[in-house]
C-alpha atoms as a PDB file:
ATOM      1  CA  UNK A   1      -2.486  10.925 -15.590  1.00  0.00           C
ATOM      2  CA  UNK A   2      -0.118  10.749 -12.783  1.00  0.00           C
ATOM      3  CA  UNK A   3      -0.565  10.405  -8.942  1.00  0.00           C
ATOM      4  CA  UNK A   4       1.341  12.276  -6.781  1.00  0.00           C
ATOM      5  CA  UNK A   5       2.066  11.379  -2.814  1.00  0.00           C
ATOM      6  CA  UNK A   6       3.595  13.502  -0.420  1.00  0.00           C
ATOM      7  CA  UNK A   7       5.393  13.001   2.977  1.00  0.00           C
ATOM      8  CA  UNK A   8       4.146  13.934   5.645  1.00  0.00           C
ATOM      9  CA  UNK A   9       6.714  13.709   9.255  1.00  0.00           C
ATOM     10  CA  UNK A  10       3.800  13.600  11.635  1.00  0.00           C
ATOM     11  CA  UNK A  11       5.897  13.563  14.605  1.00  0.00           C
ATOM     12  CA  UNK A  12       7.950  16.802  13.672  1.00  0.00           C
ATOM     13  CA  UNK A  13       5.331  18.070  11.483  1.00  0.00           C
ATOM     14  CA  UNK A  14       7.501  18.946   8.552  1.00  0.00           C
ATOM     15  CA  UNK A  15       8.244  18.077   5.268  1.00  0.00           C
ATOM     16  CA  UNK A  16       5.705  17.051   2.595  1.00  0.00           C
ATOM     17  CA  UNK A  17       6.993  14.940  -0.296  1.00  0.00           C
ATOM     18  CA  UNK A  18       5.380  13.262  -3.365  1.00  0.00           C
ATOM     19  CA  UNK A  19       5.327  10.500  -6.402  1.00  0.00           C
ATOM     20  CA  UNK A  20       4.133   9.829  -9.529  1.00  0.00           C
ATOM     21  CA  UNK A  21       2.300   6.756 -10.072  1.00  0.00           C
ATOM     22  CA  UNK A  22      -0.746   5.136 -11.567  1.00  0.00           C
ATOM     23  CA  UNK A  23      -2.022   1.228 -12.506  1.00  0.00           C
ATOM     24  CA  UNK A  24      -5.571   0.137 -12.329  1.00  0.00           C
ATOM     25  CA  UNK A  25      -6.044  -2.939 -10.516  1.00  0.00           C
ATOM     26  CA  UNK A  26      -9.121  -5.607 -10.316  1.00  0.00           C
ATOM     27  CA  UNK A  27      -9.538  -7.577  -7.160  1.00  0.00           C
ATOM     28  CA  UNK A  28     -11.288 -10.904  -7.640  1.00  0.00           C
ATOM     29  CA  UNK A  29     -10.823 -14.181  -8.801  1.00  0.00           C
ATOM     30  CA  UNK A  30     -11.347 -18.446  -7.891  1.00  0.00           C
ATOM     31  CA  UNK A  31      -7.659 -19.005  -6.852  1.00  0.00           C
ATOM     32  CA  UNK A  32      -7.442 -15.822  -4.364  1.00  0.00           C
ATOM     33  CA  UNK A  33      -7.472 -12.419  -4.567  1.00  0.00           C
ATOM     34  CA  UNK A  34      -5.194 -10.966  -7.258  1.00  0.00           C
ATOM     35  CA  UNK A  35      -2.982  -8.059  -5.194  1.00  0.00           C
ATOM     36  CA  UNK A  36       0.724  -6.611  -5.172  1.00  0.00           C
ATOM     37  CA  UNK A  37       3.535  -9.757  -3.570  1.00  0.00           C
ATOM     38  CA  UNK A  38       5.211  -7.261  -0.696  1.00  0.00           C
ATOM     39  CA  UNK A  39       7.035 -10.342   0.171  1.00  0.00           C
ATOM     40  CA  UNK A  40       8.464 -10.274  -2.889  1.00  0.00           C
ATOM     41  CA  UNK A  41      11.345  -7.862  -2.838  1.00  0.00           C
ATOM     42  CA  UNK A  42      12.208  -8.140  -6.523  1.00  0.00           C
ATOM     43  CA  UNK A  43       8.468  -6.411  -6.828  1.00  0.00           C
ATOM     44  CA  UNK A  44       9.897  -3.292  -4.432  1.00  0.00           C
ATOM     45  CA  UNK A  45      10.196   0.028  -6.039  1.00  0.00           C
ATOM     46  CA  UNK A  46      10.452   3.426  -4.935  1.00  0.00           C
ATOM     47  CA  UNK A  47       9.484   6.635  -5.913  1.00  0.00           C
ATOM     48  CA  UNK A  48      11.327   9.919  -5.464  1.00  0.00           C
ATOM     49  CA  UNK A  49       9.276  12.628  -3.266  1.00  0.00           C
ATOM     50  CA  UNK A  50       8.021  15.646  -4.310  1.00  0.00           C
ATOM     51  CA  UNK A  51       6.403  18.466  -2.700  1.00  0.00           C
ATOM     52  CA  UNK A  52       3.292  19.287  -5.341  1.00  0.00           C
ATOM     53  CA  UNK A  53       1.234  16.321  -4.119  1.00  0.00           C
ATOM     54  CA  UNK A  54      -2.484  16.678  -2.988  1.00  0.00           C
ATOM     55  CA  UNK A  55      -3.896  16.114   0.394  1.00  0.00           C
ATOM     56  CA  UNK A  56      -5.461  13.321  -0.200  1.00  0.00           C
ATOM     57  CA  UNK A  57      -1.586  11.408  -1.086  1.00  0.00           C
ATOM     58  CA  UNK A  58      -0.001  12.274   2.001  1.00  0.00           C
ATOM     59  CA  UNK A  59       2.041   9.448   3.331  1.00  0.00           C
ATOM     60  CA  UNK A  60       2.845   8.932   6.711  1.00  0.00           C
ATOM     61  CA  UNK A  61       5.424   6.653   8.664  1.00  0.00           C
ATOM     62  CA  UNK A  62       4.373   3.318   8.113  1.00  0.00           C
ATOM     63  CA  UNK A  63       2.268   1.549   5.879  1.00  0.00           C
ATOM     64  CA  UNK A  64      -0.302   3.272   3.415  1.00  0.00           C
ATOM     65  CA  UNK A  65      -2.639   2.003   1.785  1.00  0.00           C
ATOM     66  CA  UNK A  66      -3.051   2.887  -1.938  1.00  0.00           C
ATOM     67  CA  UNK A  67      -6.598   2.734  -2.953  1.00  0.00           C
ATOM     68  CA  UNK A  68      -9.027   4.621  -5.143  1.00  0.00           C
ATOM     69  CA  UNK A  69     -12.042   6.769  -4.114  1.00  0.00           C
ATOM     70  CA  UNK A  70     -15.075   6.190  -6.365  1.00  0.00           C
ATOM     71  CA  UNK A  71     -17.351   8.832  -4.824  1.00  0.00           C
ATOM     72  CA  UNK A  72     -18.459  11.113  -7.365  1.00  0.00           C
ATOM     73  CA  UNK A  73     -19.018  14.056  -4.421  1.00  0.00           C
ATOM     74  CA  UNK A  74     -15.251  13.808  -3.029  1.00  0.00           C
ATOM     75  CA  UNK A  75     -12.503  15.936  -4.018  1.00  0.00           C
ATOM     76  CA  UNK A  76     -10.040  13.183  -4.519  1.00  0.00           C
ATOM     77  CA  UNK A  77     -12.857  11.065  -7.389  1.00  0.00           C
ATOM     78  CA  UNK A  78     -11.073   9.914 -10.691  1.00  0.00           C
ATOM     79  CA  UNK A  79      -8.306  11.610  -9.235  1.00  0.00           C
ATOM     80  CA  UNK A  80      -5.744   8.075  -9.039  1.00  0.00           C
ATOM     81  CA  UNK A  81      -4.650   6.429  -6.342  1.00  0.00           C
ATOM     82  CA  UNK A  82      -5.426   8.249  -2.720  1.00  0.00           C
ATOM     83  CA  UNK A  83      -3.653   7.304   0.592  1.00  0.00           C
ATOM     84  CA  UNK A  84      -4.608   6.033   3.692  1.00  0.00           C
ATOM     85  CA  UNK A  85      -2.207   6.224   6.122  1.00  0.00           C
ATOM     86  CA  UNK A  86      -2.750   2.671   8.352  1.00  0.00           C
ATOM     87  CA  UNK A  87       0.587   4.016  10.200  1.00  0.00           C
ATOM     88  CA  UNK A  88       2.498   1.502  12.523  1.00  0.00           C
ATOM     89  CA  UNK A  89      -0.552  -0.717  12.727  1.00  0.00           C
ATOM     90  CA  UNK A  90      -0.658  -4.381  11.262  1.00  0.00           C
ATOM     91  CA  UNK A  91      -2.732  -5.091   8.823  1.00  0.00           C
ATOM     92  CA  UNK A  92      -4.687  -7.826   7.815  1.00  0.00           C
ATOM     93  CA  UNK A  93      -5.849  -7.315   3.885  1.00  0.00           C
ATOM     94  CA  UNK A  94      -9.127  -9.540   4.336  1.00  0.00           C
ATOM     95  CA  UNK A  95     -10.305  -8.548   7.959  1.00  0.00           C
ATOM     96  CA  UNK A  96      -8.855  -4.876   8.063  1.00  0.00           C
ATOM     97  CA  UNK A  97     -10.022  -3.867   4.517  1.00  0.00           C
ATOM     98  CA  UNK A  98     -13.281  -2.656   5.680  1.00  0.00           C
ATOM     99  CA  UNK A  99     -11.983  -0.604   7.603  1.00  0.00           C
ATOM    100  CA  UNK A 100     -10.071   1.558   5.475  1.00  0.00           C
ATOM    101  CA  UNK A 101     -11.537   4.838   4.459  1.00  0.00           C
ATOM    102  CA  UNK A 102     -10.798   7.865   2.008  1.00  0.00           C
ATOM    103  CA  UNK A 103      -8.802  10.424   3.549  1.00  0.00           C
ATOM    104  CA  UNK A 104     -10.851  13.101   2.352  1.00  0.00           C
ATOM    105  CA  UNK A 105     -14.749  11.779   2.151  1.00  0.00           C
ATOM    106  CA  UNK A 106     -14.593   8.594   4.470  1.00  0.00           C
ATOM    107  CA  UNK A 107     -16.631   6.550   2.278  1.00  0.00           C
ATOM    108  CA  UNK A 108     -14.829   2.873   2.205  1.00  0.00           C
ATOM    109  CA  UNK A 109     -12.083   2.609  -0.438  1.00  0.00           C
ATOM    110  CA  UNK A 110     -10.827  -0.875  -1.612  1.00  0.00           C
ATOM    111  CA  UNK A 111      -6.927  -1.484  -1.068  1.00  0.00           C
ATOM    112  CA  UNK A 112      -4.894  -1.739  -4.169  1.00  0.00           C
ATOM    113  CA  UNK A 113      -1.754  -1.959  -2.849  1.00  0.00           C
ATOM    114  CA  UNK A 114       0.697  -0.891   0.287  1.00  0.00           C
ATOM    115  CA  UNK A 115       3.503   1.891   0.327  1.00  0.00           C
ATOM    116  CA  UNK A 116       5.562   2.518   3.426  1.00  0.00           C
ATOM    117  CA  UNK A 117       7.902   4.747   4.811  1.00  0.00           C
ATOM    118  CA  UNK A 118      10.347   4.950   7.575  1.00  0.00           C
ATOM    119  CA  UNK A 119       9.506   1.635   9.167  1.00  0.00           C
ATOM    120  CA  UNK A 120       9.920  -2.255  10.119  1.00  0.00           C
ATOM    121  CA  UNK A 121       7.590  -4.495   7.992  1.00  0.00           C
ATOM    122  CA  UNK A 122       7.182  -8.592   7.281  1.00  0.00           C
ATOM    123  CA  UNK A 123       4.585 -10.553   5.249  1.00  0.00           C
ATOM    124  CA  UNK A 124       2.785 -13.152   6.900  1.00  0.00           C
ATOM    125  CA  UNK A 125       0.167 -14.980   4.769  1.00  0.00           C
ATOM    126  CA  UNK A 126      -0.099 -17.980   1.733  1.00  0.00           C
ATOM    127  CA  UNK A 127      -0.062 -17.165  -2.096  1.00  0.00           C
ATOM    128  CA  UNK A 128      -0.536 -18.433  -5.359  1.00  0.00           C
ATOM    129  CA  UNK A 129       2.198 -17.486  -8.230  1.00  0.00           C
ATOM    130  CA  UNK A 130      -0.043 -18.106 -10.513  1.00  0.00           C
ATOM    131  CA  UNK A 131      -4.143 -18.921 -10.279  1.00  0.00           C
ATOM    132  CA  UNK A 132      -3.321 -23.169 -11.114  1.00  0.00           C
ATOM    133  CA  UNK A 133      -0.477 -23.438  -8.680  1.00  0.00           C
ATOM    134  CA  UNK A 134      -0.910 -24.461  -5.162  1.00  0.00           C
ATOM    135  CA  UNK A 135      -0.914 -22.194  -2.233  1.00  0.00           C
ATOM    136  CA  UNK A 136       2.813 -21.532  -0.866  1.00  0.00           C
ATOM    137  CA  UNK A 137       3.244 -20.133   2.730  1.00  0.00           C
ATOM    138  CA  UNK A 138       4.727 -16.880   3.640  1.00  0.00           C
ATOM    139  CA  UNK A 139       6.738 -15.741   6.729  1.00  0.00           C
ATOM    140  CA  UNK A 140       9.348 -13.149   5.476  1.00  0.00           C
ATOM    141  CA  UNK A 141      12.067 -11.685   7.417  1.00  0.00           C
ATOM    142  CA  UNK A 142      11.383  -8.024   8.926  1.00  0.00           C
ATOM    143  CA  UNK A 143      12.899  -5.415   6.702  1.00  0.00           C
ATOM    144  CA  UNK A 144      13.444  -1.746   7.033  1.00  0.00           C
ATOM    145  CA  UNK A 145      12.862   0.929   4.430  1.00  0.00           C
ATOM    146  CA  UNK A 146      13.657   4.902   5.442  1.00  0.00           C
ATOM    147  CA  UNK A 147      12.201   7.624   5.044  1.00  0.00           C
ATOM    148  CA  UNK A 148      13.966   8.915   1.860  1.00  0.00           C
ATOM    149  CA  UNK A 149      11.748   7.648  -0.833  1.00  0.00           C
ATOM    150  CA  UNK A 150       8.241   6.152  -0.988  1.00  0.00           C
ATOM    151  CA  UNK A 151       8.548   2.184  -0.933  1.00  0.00           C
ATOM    152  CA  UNK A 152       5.786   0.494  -2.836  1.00  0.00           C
ATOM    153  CA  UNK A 153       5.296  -2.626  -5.163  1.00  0.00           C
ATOM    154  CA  UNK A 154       4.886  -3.152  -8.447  1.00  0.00           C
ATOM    155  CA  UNK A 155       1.430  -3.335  -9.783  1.00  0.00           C
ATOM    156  CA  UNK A 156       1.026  -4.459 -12.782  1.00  0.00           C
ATOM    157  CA  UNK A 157      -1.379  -7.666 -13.907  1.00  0.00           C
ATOM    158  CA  UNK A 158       2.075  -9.612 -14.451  1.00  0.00           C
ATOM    159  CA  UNK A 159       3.332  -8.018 -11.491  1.00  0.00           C
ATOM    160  CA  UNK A 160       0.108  -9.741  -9.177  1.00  0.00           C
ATOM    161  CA  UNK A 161       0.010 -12.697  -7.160  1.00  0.00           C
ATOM    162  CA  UNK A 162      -3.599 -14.341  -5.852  1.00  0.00           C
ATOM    163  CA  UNK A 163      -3.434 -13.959  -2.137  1.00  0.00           C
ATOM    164  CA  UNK A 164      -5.587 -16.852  -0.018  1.00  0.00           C
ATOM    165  CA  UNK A 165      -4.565 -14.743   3.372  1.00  0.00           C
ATOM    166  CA  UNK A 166      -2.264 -11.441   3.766  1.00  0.00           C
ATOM    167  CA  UNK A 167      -1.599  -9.805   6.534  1.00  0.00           C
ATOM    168  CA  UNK A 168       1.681  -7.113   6.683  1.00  0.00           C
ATOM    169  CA  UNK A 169       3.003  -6.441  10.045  1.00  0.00           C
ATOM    170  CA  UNK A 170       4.674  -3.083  10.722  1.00  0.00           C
ATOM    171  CA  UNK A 171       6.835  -1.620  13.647  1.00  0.00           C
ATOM    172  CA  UNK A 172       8.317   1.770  14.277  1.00  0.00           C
ATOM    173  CA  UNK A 173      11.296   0.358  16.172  1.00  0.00           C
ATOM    174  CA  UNK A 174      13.536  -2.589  15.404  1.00  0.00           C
ATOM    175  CA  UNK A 175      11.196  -5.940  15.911  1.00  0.00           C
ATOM    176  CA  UNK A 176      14.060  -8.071  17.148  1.00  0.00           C
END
């Protein structure tokens, strides 16, 4: 099965693009939570748009927030990954999490991992590489990714790092 995501240009209102893309993940664990490394750009990929995506994968500028809607009732149930679109807000994976809803039912949905589009982003936090390793400090850089594909991480379980704090910081103009 393959998720699609679409673009949406909520300023301009225009044109609606989409991916393909679909990994299960499990959060939980002693050493951290086990989640995407967006401050590891060797983990960045990107997905070419396309227009045939369902509502409930619309990106937005800014960060989204990949997660999957287990209510039976919604429209967007077993359906992969759905989108929330957090937009030019920072976000704090361990504090902001509850707050993060299905775009189509509401009900929470648990963050999997974090796409963005057209925008300024750093990682602020400490991570383990691996669970028996001690935790390491992050403060990356800001970097910019356009609007011309769909920037997300890799997701596999090799691909994971065990997060003791996360938070990913996002600006629509140039931070510095």
């Amino acid at each position: 099965m393959f998720n699609n995501v679409r673009y949406e240009d909520e300023e301009q209102n225009s044109s609606y693009r989409s991916y393909a893309h679909n990994v299960p993940i499990q959060f939980f664990g002693p050493s951290g939570t086990p989640a995407p490394d967006p401050s590891n750009k060797s983990k960045l990929t990107t997905r070419s748009w396309n227009s045939n995506a369902p509502k409930w994968r619309t990106a937005a500028g800014g960060l989204s927030l990949e997660a999957y809607c287990y209510n039976s009732s919604c429209q967007a149930y077993n359906k992969g990954y759905v989108l929330v679109k957090w937009g030019y807000r920072d976000f704090d994976f361990f504090l902001n999490d509850r707050d993060v809803g299905c775009p189509m039912c509401g009900r929470y949905v648990q963050t999997k991992n974090f796409g963005f589009c057209s925008t300024w982003y750093k990682v602020v936090g400490c991570k383990r590489d691996k669970p028996d390793e001690p935790l390491q400090h992050v403060d990356t850089e800001w970097d910019f990714v356009s609007n011309d594909r769909y920037y997300t991480f890799l997701d596999s379980p090799e691909d994971l790092v065990y997060w003791g704090q996360l938070k990913i910081k996002v600006s629509k103009s140039r931070p510095y």
